[in-house]
PDB file of N, CA and C in Angstrom:
ATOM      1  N   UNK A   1      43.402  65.169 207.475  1.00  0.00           N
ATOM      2  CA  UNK A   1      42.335  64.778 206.571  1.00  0.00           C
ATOM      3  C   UNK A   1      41.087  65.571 206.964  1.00  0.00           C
ATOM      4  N   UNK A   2      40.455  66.076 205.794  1.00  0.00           N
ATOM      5  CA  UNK A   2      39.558  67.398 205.725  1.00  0.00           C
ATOM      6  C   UNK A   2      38.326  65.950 206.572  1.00  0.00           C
ATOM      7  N   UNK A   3      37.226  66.987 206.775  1.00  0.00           N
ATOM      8  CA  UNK A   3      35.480  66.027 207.865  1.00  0.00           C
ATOM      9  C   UNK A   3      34.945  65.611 205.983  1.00  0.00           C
ATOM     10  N   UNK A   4      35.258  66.376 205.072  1.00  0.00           N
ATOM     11  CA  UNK A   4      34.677  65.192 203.905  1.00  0.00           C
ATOM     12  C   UNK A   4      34.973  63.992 203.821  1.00  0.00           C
ATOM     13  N   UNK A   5      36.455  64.173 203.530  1.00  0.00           N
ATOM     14  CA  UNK A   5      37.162  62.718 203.015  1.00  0.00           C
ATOM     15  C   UNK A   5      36.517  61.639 204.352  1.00  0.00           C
ATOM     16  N   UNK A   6      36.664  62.167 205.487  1.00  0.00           N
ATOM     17  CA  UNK A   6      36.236  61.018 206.692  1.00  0.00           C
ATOM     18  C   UNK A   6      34.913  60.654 206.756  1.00  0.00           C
ATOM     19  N   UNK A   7      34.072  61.477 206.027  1.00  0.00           N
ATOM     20  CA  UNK A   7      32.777  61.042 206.250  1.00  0.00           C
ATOM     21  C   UNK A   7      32.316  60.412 205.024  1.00  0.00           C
ATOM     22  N   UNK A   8      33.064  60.027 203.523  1.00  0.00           N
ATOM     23  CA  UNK A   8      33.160  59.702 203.137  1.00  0.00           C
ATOM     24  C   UNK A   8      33.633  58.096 203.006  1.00  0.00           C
ATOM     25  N   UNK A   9      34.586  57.925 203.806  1.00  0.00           N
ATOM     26  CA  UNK A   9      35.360  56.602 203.961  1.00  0.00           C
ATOM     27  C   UNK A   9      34.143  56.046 204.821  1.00  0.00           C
ATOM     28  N   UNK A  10      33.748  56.517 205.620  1.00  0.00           N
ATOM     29  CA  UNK A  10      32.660  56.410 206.716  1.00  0.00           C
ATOM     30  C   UNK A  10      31.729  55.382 206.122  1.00  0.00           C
ATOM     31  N   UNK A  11      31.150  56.345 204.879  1.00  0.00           N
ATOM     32  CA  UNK A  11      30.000  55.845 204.200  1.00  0.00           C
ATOM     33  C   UNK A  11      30.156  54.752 203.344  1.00  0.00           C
ATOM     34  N   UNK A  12      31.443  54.909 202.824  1.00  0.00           N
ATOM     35  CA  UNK A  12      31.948  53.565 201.977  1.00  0.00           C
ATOM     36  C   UNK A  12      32.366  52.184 202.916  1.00  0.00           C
ATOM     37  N   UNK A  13      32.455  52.565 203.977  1.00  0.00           N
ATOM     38  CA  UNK A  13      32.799  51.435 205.139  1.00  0.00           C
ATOM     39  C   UNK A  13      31.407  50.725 205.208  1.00  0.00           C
ATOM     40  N   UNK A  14      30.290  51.679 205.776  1.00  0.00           N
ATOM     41  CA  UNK A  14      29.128  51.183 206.095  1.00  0.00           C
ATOM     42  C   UNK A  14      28.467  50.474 204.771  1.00  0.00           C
ATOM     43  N   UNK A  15      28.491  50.906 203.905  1.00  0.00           N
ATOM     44  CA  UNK A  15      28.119  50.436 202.339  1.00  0.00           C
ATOM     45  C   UNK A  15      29.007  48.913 201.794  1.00  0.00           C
ATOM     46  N   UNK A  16      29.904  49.045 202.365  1.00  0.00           N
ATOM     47  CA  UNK A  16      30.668  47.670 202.305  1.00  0.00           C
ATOM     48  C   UNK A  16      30.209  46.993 203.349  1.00  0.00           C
ATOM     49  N   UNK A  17      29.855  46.818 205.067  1.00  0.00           N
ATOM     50  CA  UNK A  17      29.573  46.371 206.053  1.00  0.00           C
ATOM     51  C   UNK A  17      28.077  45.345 205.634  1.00  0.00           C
ATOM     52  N   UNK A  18      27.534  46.815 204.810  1.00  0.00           N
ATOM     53  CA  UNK A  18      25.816  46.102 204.502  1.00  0.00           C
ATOM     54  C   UNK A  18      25.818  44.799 203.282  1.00  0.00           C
ATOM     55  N   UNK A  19      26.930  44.815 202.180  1.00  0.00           N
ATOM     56  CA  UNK A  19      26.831  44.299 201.175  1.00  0.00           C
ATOM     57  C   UNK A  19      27.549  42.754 202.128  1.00  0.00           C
ATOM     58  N   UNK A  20      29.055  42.559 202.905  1.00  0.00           N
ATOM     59  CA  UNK A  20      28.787  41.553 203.778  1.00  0.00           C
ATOM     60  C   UNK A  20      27.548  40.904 203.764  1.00  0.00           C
ATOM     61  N   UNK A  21      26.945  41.592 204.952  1.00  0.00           N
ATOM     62  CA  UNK A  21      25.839  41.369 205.467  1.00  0.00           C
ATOM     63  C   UNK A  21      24.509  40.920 204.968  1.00  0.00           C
ATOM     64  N   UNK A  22      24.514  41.183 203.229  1.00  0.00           N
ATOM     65  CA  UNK A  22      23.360  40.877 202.773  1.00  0.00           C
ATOM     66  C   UNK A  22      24.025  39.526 202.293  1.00  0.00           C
ATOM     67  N   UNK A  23      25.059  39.443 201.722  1.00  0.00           N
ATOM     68  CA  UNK A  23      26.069  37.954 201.143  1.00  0.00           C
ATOM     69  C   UNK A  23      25.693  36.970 201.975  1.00  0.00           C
ATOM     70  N   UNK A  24      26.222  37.395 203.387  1.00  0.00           N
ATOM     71  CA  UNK A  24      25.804  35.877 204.671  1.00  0.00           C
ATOM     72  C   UNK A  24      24.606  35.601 204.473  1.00  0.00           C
ATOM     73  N   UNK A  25      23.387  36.617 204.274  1.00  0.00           N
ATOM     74  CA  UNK A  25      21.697  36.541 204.348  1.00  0.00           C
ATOM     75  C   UNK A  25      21.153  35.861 202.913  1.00  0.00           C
ATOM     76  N   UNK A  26      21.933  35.723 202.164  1.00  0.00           N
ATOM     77  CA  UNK A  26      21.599  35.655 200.842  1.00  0.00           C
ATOM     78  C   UNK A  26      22.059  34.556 200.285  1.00  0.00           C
ATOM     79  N   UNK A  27      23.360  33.561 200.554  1.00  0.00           N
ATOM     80  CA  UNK A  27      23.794  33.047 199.497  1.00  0.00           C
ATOM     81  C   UNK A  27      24.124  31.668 200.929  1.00  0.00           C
ATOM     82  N   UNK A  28      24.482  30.535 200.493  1.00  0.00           N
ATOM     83  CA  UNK A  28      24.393  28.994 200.951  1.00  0.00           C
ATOM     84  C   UNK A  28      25.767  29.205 202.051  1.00  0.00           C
ATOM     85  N   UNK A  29      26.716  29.496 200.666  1.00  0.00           N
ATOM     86  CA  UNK A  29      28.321  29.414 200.836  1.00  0.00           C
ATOM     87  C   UNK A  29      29.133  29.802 200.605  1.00  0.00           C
ATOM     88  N   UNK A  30      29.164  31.023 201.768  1.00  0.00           N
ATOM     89  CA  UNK A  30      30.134  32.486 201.108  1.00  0.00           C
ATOM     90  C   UNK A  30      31.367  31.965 201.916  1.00  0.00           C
ATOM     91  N   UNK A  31      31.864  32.716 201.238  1.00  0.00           N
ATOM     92  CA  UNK A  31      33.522  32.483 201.538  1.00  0.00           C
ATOM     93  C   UNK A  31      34.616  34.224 201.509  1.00  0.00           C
ATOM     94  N   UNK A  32      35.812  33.976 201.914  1.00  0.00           N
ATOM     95  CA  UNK A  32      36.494  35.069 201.572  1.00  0.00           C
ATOM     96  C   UNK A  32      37.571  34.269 201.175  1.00  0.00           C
ATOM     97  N   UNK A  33      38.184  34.476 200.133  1.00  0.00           N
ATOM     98  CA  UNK A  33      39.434  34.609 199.588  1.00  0.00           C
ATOM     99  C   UNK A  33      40.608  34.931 200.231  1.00  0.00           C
ATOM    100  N   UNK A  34      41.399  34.347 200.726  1.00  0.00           N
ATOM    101  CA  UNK A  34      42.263  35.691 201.464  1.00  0.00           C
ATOM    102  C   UNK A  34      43.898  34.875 201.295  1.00  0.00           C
ATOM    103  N   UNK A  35      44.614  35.612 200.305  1.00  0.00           N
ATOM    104  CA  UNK A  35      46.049  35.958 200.057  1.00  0.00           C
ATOM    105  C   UNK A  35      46.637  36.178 201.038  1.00  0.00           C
ATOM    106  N   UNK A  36      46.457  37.339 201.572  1.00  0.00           N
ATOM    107  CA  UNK A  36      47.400  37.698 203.074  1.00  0.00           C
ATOM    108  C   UNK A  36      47.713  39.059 202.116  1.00  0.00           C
ATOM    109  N   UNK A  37      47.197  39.521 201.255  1.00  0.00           N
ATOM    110  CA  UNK A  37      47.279  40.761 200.248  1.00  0.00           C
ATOM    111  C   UNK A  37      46.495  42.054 200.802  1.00  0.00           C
ATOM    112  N   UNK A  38      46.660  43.516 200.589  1.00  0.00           N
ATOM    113  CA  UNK A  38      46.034  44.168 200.840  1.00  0.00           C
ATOM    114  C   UNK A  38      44.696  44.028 201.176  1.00  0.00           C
ATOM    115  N   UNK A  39      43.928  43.347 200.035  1.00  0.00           N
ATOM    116  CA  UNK A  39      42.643  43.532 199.939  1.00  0.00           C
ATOM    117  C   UNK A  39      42.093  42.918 200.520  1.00  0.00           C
ATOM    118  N   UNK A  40      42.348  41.795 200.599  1.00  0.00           N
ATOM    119  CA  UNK A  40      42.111  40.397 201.103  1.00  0.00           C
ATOM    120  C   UNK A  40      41.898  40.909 202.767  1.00  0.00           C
ATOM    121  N   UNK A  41      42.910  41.626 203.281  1.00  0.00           N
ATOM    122  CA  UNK A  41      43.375  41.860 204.533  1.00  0.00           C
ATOM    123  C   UNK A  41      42.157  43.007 205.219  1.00  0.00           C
ATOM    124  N   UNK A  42      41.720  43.798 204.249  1.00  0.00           N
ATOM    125  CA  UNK A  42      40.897  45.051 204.135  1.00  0.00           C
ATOM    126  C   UNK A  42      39.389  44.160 204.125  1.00  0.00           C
ATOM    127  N   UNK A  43      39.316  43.379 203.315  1.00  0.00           N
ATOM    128  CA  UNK A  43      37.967  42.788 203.072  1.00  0.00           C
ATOM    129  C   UNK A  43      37.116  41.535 204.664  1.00  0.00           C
ATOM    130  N   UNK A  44      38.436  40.855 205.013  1.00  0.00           N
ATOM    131  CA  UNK A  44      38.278  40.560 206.249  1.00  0.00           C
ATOM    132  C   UNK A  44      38.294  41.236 207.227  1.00  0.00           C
ATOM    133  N   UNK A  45      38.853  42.545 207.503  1.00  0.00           N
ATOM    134  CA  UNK A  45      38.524  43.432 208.605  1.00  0.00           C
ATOM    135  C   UNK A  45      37.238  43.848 208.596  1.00  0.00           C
ATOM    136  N   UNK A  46      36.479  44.324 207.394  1.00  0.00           N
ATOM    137  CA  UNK A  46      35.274  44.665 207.320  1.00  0.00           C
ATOM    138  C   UNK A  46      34.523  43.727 207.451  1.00  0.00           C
ATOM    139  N   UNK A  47      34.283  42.221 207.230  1.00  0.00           N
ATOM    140  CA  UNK A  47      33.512  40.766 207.605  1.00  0.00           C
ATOM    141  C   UNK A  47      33.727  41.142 209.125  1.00  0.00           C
ATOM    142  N   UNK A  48      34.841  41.171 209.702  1.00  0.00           N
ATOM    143  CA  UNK A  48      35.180  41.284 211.066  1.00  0.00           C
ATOM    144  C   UNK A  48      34.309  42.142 211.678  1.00  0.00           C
ATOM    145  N   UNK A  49      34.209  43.450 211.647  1.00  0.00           N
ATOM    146  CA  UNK A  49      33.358  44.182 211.808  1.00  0.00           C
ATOM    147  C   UNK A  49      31.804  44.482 211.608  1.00  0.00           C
ATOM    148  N   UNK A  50      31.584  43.525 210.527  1.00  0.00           N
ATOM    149  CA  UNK A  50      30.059  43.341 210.074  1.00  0.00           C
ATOM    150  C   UNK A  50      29.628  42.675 211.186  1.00  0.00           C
ATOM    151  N   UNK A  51      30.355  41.670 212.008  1.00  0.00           N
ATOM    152  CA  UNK A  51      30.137  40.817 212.508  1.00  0.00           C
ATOM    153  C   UNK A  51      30.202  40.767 214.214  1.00  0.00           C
ATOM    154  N   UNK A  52      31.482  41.695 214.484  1.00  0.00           N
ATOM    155  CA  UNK A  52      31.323  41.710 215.969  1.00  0.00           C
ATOM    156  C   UNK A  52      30.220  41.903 216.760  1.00  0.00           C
ATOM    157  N   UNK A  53      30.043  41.565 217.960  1.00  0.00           N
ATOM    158  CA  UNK A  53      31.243  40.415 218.153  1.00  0.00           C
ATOM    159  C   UNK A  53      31.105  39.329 218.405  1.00  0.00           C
ATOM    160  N   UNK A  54      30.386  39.094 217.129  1.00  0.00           N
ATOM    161  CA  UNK A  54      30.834  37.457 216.905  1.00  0.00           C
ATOM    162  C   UNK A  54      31.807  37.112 216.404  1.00  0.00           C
ATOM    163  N   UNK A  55      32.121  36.021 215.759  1.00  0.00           N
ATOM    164  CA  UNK A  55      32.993  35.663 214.893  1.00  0.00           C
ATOM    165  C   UNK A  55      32.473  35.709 213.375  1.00  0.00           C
ATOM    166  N   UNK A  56      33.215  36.120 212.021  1.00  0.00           N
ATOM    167  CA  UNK A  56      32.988  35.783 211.254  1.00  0.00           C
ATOM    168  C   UNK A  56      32.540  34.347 210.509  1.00  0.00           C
ATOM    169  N   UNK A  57      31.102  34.015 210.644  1.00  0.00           N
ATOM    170  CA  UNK A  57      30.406  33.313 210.754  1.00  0.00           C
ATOM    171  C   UNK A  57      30.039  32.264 208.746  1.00  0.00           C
ATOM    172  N   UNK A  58      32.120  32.528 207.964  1.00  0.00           N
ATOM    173  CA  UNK A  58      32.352  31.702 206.929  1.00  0.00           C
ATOM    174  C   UNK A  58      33.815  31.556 207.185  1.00  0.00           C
ATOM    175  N   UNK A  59      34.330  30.634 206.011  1.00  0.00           N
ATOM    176  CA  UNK A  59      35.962  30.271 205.923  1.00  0.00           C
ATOM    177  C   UNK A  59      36.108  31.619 205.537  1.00  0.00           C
ATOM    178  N   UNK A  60      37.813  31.899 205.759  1.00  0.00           N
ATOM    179  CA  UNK A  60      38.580  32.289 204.820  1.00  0.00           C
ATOM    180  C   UNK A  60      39.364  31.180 204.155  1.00  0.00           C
ATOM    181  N   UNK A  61      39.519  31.224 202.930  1.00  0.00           N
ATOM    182  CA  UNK A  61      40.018  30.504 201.713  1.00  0.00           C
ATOM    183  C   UNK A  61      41.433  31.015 201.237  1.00  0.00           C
ATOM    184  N   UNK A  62      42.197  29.827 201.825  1.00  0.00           N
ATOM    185  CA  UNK A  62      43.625  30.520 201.176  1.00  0.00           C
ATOM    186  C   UNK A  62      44.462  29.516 200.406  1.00  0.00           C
ATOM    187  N   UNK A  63      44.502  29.868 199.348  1.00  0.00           N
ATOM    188  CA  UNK A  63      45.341  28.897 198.570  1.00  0.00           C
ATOM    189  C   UNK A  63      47.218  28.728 198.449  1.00  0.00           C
ATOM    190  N   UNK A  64      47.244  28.089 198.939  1.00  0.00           N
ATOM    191  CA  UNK A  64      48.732  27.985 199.435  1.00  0.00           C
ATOM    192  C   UNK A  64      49.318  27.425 197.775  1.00  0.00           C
ATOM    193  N   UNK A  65      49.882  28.257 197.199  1.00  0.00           N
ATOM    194  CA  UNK A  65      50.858  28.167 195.369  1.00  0.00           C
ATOM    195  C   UNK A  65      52.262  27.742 196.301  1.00  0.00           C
ATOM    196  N   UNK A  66      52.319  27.830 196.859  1.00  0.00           N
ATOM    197  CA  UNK A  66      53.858  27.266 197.483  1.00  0.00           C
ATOM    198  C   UNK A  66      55.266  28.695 196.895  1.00  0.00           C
ATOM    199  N   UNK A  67      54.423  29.728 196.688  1.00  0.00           N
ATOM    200  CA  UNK A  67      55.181  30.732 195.990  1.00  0.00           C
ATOM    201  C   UNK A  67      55.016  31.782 197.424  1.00  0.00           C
ATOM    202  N   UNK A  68      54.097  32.022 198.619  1.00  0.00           N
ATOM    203  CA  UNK A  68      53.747  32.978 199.304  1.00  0.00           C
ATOM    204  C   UNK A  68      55.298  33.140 200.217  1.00  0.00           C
ATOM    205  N   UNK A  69      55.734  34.325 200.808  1.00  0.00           N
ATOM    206  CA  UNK A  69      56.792  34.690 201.854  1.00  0.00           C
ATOM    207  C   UNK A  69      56.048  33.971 203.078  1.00  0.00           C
ATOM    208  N   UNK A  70      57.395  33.242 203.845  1.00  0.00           N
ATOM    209  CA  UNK A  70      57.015  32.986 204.975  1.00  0.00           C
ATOM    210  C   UNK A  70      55.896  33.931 206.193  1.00  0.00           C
ATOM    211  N   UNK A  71      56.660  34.953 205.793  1.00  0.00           N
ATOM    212  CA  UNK A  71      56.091  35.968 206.669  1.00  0.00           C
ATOM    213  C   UNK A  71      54.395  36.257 206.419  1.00  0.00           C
ATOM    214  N   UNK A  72      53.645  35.913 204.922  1.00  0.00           N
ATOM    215  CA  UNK A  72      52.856  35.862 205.179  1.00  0.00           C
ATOM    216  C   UNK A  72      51.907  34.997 205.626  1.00  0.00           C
ATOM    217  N   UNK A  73      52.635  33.938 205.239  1.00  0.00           N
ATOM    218  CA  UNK A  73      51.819  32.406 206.091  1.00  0.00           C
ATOM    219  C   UNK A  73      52.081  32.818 207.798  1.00  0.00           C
ATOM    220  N   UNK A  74      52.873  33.429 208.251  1.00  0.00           N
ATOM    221  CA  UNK A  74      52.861  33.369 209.331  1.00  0.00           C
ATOM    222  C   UNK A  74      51.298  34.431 210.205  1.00  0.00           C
ATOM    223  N   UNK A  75      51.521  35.554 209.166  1.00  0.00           N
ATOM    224  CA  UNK A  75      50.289  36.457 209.186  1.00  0.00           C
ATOM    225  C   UNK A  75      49.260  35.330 209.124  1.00  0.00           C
ATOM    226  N   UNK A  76      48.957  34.843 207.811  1.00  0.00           N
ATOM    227  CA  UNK A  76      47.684  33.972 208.052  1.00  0.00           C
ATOM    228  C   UNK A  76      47.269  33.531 209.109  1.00  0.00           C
ATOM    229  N   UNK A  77      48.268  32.521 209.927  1.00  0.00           N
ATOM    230  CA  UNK A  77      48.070  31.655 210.693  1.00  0.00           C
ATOM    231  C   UNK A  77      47.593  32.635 212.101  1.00  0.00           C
ATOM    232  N   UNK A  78      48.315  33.884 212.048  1.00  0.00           N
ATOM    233  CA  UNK A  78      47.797  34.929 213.332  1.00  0.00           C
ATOM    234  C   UNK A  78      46.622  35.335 213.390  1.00  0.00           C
ATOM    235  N   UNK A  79      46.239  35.385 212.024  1.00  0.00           N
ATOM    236  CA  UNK A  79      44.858  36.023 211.530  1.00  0.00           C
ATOM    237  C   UNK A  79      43.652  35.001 212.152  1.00  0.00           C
ATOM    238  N   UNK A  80      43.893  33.937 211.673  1.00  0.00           N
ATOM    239  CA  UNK A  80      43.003  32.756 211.615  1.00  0.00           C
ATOM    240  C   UNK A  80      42.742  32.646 213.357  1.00  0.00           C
ATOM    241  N   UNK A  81      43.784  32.608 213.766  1.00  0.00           N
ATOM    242  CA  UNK A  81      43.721  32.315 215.585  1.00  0.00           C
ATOM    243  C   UNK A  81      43.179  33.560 216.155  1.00  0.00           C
ATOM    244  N   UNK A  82      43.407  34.631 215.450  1.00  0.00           N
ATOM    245  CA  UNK A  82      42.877  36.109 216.317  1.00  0.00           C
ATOM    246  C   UNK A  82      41.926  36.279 216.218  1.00  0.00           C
ATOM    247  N   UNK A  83      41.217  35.514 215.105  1.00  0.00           N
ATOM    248  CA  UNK A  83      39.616  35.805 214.714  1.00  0.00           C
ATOM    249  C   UNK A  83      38.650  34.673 214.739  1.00  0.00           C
ATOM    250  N   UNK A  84      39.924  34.035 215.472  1.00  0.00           N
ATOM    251  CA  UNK A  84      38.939  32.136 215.735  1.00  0.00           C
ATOM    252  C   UNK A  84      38.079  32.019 214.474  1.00  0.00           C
ATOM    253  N   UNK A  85      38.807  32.219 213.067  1.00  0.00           N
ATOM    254  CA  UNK A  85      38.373  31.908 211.749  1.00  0.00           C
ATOM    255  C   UNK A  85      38.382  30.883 211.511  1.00  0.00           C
ATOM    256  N   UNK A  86      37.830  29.860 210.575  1.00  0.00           N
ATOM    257  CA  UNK A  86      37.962  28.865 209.918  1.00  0.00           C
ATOM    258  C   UNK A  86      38.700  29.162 208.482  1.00  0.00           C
ATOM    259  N   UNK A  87      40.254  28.399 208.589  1.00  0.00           N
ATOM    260  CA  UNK A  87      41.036  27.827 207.262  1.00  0.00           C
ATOM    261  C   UNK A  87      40.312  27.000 206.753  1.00  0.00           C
ATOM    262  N   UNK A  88      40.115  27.436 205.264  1.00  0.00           N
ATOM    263  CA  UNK A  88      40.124  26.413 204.184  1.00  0.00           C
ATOM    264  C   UNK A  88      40.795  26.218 203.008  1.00  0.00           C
TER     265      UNK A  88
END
């Protein structure tokens, strides 16, 4: 990968890090969503990182449809303990 594309992702990392960061500063009762889905997975690493090293300082929100693979409830539950998150 060419020094654009990386300094690019770079900037879109930090640009996502700040928008976090203004959400916690800004709003009562933020939350994350989190499936155990790509994004979901991508969007909490970056809270994670906005944040070290503290802890991400809202829930993640996961709605259990009774349709998810074991395997990703099991992810959840790793997630939640690795990041001393709060389930909701």
């Amino acid at each position: 990968m060419n020094t654009y594309f990386l300094n690019h992702l770079r900037e879109l990392e930090s640009e996502s890090i700040y928008v976090i960061r203004e959400v916690f500063a800004q709003f009562d009762n933020p939350a994350i969503l989190f499936s155990g889905g790509k994004d979901s997975i991508v969007l909490t690493h970056l809270a994670r990182k906005s944040f070290h090293p503290g802890k991400i300082p809202f829930p993640l929100v996961h709605i259990d449809t009774g349709h998810n693979f074991p395997e990703t409830m099991v992810y959840r539950d790793w997630l939640v303990q690795e990041l001393g998150a709060r389930l909701v």
